[in-house]
N, C-alpha and C. Protein backbone atom coordinates (compact mmCIF):
# COMPACT_ATOMS: atom_id res chain seq x y z
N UNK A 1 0.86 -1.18 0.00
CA UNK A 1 0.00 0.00 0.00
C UNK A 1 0.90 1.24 0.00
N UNK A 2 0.51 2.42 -0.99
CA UNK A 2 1.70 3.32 -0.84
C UNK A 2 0.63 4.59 -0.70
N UNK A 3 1.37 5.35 -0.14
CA UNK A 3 1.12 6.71 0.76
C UNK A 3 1.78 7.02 1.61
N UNK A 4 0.93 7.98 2.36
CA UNK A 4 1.60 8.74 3.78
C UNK A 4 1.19 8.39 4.83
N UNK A 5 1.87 8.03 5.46
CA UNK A 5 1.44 7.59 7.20
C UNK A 5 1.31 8.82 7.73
N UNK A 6 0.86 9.38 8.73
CA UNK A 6 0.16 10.14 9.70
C UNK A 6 1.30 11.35 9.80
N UNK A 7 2.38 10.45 10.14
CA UNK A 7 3.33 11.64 10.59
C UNK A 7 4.01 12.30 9.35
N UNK A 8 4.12 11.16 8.48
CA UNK A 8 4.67 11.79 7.09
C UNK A 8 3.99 13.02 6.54
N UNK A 9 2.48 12.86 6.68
CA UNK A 9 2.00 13.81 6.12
C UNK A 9 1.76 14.97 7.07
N UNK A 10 2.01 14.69 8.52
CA UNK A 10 1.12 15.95 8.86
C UNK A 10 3.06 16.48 9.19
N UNK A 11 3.91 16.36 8.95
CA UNK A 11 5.27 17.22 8.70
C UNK A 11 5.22 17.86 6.66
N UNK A 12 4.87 16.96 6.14
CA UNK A 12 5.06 17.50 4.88
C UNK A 12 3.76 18.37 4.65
N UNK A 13 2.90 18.80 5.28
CA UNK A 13 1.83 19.34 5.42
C UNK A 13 1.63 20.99 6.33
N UNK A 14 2.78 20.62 6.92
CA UNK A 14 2.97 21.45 8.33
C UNK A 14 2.31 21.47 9.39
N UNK A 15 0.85 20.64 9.73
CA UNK A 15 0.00 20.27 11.05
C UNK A 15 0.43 19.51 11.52
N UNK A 16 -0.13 19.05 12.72
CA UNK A 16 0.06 18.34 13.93
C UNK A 16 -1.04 16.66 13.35
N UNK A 17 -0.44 15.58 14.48
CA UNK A 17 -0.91 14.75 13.86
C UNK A 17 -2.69 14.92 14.72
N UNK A 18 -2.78 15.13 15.40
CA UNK A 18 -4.32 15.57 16.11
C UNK A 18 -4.75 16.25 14.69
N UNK A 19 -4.36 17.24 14.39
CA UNK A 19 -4.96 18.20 13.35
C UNK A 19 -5.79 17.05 12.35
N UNK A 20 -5.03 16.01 11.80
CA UNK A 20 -5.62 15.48 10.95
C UNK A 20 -6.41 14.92 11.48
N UNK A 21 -6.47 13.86 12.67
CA UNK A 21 -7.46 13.25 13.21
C UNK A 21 -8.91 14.26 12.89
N UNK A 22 -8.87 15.27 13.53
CA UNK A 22 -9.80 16.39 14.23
C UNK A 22 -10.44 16.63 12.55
N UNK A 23 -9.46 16.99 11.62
CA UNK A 23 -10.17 17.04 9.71
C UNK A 23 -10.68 15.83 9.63
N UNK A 24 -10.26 14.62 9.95
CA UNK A 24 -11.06 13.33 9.78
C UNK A 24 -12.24 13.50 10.30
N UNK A 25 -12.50 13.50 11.47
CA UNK A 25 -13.52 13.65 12.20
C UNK A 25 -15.09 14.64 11.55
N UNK A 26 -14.38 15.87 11.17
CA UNK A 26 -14.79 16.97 10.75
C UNK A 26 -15.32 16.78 9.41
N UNK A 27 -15.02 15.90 8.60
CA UNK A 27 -15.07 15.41 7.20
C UNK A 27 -14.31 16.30 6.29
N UNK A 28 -13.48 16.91 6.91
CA UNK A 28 -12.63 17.71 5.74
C UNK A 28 -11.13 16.74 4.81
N UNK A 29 -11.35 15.90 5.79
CA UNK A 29 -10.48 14.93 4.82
C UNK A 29 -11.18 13.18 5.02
N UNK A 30 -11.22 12.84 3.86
CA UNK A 30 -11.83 11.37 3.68
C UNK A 30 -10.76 10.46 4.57
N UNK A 31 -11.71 9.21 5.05
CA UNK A 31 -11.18 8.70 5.69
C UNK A 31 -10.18 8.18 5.01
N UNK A 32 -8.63 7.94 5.70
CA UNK A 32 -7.84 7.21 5.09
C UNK A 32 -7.58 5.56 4.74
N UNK A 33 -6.82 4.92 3.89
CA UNK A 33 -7.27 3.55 3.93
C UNK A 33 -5.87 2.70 4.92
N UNK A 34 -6.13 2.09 5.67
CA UNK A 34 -5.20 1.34 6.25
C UNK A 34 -4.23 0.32 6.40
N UNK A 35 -3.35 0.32 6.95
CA UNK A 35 -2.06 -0.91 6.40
C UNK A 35 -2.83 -2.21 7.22
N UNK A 36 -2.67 -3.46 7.35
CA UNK A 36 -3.36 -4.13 7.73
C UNK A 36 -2.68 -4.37 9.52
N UNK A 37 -1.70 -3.87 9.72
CA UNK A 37 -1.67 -3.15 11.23
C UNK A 37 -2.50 -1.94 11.82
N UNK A 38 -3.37 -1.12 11.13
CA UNK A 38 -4.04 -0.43 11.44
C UNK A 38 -3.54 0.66 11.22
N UNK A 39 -2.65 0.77 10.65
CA UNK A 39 -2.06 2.81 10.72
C UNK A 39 -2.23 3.17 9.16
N UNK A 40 -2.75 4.58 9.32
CA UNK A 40 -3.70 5.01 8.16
C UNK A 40 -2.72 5.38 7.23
N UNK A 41 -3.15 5.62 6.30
CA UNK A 41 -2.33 5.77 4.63
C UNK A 41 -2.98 6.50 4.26
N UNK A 42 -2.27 7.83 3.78
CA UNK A 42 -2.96 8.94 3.32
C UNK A 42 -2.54 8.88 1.66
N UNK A 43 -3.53 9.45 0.62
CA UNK A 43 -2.48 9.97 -0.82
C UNK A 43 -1.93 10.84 -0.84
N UNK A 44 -1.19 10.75 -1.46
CA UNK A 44 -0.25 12.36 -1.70
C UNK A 44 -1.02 13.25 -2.13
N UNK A 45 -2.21 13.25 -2.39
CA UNK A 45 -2.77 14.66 -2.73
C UNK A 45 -3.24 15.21 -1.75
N UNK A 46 -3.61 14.36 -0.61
CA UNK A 46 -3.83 15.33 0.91
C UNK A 46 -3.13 16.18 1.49
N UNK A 47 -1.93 16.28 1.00
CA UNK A 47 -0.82 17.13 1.59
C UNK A 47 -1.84 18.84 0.81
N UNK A 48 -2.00 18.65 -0.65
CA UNK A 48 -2.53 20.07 -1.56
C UNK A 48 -3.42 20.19 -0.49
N UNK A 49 -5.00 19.13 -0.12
CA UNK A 49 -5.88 19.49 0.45
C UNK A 49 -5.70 19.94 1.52
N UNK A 50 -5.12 19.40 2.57
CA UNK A 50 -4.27 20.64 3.37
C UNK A 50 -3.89 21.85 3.73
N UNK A 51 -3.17 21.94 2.49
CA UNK A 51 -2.57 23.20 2.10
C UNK A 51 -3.46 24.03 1.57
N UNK A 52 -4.69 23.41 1.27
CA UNK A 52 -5.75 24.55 0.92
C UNK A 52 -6.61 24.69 2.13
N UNK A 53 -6.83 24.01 2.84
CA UNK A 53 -7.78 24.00 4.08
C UNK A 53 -6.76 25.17 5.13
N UNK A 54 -5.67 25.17 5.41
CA UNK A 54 -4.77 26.14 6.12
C UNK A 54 -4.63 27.17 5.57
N UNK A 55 -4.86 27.52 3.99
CA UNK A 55 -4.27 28.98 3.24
C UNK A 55 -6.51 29.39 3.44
N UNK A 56 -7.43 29.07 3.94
CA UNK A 56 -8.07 29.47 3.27
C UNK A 56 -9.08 29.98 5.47
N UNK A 57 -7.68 29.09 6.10
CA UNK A 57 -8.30 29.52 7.64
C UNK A 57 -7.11 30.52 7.66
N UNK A 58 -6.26 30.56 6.91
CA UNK A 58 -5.45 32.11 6.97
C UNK A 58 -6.14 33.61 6.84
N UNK A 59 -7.20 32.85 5.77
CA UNK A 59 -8.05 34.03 4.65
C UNK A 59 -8.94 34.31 6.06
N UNK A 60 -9.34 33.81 7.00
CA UNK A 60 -10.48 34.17 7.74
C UNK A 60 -11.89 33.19 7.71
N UNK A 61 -11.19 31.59 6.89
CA UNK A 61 -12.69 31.24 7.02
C UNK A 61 -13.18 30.41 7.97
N UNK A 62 -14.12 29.86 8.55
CA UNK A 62 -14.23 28.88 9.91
C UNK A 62 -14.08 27.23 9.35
N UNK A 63 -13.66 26.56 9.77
CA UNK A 63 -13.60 25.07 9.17
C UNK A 63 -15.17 24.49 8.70
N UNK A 64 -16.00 25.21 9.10
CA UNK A 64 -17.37 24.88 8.15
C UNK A 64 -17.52 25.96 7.11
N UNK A 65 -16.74 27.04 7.13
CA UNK A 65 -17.11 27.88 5.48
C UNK A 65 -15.95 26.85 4.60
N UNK A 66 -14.66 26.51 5.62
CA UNK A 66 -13.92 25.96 4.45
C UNK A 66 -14.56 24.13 3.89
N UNK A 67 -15.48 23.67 4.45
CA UNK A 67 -15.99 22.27 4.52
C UNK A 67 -17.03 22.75 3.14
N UNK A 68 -17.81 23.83 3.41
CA UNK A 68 -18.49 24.14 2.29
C UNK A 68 -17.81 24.88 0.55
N UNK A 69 -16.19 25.65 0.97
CA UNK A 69 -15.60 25.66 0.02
C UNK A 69 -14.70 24.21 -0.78
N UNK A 70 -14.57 23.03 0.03
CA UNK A 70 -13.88 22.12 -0.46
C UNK A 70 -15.35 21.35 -1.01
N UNK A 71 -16.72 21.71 -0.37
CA UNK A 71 -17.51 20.64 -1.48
C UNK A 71 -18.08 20.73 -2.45
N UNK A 72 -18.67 19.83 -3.37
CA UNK A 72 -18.78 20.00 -4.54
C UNK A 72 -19.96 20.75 -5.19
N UNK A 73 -19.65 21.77 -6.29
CA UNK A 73 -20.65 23.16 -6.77
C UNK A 73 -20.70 23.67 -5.58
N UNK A 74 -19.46 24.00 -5.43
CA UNK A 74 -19.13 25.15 -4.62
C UNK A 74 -18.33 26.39 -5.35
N UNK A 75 -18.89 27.50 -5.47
CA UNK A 75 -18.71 28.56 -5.62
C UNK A 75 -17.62 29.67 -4.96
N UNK A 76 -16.28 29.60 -4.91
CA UNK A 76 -15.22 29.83 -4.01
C UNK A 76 -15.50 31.52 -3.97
N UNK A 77 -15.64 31.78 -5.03
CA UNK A 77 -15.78 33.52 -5.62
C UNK A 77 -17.07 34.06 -4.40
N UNK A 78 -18.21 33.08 -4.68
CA UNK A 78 -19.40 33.80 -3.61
C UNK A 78 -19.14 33.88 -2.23
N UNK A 79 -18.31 32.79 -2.03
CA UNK A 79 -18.30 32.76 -0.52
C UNK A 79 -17.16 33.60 -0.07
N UNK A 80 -16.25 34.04 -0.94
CA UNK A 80 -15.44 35.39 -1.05
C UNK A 80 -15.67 36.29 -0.73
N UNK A 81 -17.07 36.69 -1.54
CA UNK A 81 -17.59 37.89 -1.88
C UNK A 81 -18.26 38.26 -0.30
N UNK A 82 -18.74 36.94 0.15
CA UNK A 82 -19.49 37.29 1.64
C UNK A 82 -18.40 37.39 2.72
N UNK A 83 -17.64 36.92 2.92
CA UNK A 83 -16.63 37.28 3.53
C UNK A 83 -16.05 38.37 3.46
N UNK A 84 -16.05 39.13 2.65
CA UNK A 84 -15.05 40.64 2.39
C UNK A 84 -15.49 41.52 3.33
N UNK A 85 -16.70 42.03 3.45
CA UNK A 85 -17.15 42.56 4.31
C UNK A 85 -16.76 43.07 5.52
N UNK A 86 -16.77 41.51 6.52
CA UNK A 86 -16.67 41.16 7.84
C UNK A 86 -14.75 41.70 8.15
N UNK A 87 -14.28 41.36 6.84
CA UNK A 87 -12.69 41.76 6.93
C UNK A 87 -12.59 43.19 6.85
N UNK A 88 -13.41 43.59 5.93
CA UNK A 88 -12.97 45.30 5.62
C UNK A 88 -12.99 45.95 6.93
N UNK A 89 -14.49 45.73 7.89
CA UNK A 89 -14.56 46.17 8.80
C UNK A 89 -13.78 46.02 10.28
N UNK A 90 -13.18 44.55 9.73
CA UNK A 90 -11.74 44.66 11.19
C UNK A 90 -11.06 45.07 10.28
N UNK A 91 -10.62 45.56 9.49
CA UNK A 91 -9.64 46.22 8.78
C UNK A 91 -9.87 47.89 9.46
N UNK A 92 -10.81 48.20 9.54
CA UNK A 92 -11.34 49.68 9.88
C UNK A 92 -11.03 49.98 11.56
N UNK A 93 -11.22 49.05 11.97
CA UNK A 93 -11.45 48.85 13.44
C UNK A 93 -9.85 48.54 13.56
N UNK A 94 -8.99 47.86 13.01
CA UNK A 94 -7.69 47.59 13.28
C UNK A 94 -6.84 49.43 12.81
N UNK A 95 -7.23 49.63 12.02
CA UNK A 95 -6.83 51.16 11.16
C UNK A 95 -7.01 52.03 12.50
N UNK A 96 -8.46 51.95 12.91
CA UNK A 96 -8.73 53.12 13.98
C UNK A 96 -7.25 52.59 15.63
N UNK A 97 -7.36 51.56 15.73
CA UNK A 97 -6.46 51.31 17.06
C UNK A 97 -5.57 51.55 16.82
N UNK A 98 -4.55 51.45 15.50
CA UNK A 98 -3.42 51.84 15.34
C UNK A 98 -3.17 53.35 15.23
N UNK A 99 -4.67 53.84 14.87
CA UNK A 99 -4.04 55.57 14.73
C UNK A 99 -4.21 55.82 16.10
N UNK A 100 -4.80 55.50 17.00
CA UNK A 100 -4.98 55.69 18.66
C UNK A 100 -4.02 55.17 19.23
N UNK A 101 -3.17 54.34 19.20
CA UNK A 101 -1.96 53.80 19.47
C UNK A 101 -0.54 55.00 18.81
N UNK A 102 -0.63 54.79 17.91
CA UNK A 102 0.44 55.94 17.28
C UNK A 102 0.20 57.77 18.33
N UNK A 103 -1.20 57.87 18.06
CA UNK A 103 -1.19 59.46 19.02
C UNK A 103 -0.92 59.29 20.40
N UNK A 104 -1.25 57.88 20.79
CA UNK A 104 -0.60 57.78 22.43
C UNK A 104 1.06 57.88 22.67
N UNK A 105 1.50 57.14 21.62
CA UNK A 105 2.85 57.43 21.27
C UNK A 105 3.45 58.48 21.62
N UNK A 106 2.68 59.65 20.86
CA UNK A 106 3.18 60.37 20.18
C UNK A 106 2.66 61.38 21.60
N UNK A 107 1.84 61.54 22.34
CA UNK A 107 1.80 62.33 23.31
C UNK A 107 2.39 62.22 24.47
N UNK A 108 3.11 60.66 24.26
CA UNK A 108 4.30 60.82 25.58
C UNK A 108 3.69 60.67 26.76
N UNK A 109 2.64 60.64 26.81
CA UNK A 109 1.85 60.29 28.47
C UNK A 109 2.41 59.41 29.03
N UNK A 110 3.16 59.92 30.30
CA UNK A 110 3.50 59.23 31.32
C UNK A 110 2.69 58.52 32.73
N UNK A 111 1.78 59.14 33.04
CA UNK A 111 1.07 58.16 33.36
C UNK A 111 -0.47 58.64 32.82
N UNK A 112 -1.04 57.43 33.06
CA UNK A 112 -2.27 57.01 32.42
C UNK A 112 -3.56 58.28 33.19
N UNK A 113 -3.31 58.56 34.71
CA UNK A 113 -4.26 59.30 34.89
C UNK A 113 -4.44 60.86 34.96
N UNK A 114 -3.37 61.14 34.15
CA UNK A 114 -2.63 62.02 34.08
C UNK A 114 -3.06 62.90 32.79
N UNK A 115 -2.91 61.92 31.89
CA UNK A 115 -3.25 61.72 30.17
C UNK A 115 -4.53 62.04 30.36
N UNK A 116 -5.29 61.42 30.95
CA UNK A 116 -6.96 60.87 31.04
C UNK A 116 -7.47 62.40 31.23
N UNK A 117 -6.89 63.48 31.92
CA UNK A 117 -7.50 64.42 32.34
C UNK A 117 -7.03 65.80 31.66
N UNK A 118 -6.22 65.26 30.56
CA UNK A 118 -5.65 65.96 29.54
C UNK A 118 -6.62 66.05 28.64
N UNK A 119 -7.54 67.20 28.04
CA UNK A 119 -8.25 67.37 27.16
C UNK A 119 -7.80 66.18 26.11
N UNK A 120 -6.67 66.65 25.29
CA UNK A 120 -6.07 66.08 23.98
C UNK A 120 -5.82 64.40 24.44
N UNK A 121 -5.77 63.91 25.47
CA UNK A 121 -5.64 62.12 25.91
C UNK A 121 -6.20 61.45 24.23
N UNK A 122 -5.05 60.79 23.76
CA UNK A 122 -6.05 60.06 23.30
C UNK A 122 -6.16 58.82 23.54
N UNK A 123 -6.71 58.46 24.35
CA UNK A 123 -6.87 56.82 24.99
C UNK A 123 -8.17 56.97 25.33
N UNK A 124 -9.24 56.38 24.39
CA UNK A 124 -10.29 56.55 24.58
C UNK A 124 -10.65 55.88 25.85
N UNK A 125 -10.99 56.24 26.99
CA UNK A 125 -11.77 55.68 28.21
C UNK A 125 -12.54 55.66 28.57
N UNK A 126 -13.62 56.40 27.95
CA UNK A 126 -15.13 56.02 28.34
C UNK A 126 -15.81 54.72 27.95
């Protein structure tokens, strides 16, 4: 029987060997077929599926948007399109903390209750 045993793949993969169990479980990866000692045999193309299931929980998706992007007449573009959104807006929300972070910087406040009673504070505290 030729393939990947467990550890082979989840190093050439970059996960942990739980990880795969937990995608087994999850149905994001088909069950594997076994040596007749019991230890599973993966194909070499599970390593890609993988590698797409990790580049696509990079993107922001939950292991059930990516269960619904790996199945079949699935539409990768729509479920894109609904996702953008939810990012732009921690994008906005990450934009705003960093410019509130940079003016705290930048006003040198030494201590915090000090700042707070400084008109210009910008550490929002209410």
């Amino acid at each position: 029987m030729t393939g990947l045993r467990t550890g082979q793949l989840a190093k050439q993969a970059g996960v942990g060997r739980q990880t795969l169990r937990y995608y087994e479980r999850r149905g994001l990866l088909p069950e594997p077929d076994r040596t007749l000692g019991g230890h599973r045999v993966y194909p070499p193309a599970t390593v890609a599926r993988l590698r797409m299931i990790k580049g696509a929980q990079r993107l922001g998706f939950t292991l059930d948007e990516v269960a619904d992007l790996l199945g079949p007449g699935t539409r990768p573009a729509e479920l894109a399109a609904a996702k953008l959104p939810g990012v732009e807006a921690r994008i906005a929300e990450l934009t705003a903390v960093r410019d509130t972070l940079r003016a705290t910087v930048a006003a040198g406040c030494a201590d915090l209750a000090d700042c707070a009673a400084t008109p210009g504070c910008p550490i929002p505290l209410a």
